[in-house]
Protein backbone atom coordinates (compact mmCIF):
# COMPACT_ATOMS: atom_id res chain seq x y z
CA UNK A 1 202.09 -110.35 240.92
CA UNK A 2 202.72 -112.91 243.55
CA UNK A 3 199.90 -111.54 245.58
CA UNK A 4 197.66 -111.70 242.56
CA UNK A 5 199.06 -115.12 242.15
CA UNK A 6 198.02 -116.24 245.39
CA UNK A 7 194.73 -114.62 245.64
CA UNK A 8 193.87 -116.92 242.04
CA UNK A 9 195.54 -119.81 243.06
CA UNK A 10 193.35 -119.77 246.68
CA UNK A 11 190.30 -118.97 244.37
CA UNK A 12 190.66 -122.02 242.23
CA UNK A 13 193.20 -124.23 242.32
CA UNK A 14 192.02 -126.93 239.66
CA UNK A 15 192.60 -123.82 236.94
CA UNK A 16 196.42 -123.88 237.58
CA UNK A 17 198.35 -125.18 234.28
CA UNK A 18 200.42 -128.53 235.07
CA UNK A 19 204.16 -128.63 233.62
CA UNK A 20 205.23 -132.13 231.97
CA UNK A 21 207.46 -132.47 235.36
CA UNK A 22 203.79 -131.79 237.16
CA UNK A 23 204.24 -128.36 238.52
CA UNK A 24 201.43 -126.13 238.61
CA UNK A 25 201.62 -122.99 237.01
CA UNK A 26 200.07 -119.72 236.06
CA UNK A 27 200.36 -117.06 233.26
CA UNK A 28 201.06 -113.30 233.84
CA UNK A 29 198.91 -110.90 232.12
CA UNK A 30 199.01 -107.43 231.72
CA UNK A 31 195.35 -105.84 231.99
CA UNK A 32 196.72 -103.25 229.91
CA UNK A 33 198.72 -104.17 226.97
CA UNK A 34 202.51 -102.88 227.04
CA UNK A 35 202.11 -102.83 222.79
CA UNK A 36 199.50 -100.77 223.73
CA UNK A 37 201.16 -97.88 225.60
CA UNK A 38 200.30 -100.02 228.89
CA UNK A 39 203.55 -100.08 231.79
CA UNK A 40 204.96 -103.26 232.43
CA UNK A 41 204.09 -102.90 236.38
CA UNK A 42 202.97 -105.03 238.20
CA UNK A 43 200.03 -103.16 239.19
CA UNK A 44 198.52 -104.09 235.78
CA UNK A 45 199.85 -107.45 235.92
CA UNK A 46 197.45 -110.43 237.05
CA UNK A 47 198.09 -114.27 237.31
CA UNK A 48 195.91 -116.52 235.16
CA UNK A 49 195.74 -120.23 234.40
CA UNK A 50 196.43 -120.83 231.01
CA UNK A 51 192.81 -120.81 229.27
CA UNK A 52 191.32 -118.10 231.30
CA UNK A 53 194.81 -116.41 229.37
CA UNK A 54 193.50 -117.27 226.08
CA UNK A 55 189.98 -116.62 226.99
CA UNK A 56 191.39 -112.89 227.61
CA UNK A 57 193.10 -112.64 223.97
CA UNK A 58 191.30 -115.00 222.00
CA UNK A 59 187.80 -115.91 223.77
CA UNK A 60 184.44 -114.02 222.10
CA UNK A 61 184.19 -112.14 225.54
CA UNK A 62 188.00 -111.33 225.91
CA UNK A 63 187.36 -107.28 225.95
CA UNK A 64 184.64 -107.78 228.73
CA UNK A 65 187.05 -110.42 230.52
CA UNK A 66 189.37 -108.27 230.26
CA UNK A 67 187.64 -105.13 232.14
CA UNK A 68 186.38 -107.87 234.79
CA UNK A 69 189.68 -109.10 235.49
CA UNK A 70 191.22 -105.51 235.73
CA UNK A 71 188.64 -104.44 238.54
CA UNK A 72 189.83 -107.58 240.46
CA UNK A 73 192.95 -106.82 240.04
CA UNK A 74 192.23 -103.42 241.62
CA UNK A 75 190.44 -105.43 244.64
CA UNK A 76 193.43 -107.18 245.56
CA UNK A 77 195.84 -104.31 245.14
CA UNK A 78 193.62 -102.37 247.62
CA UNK A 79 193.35 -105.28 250.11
């Protein structure tokens, strides 16, 4: 995840969450749901800033998200 991490953060940096202390930080999500029968791997694990996360689960588009982010995940896996 910490090359997924670092492929996001390099992408867009102003997405990062911000703690109270001010540390950025981002979300891990799994591209395929564990309560799903998905592994908890990292393969299908990819870093997101916290409203592209709730986009994913809770946004109108979060299936098609969803499929998006899991082909980039593949991309940086393969690089």
């Amino acid at each position: 995840m910490a090359v997924a991490a670092a492929h996001l953060a390099a992408a867009r940096p102003r997405l990062v969450g911000i703690t109270p202390q001010g540390r950025p930080y981002l979300e891990a999500h799994h591209v395929r749901r564990v309560s799903d029968g998905g592994l908890d791997h990292p393969r299908w694990v990819i870093a997101l800033c916290p409203n592209c996360h709730r986009r994913v689960h809770h946004g109108q588009d979060g299936e098609q998200y969803n499929k998006r982010l899991a082909s980039q995940l593949n991309e940086i896996e393969l690089s």
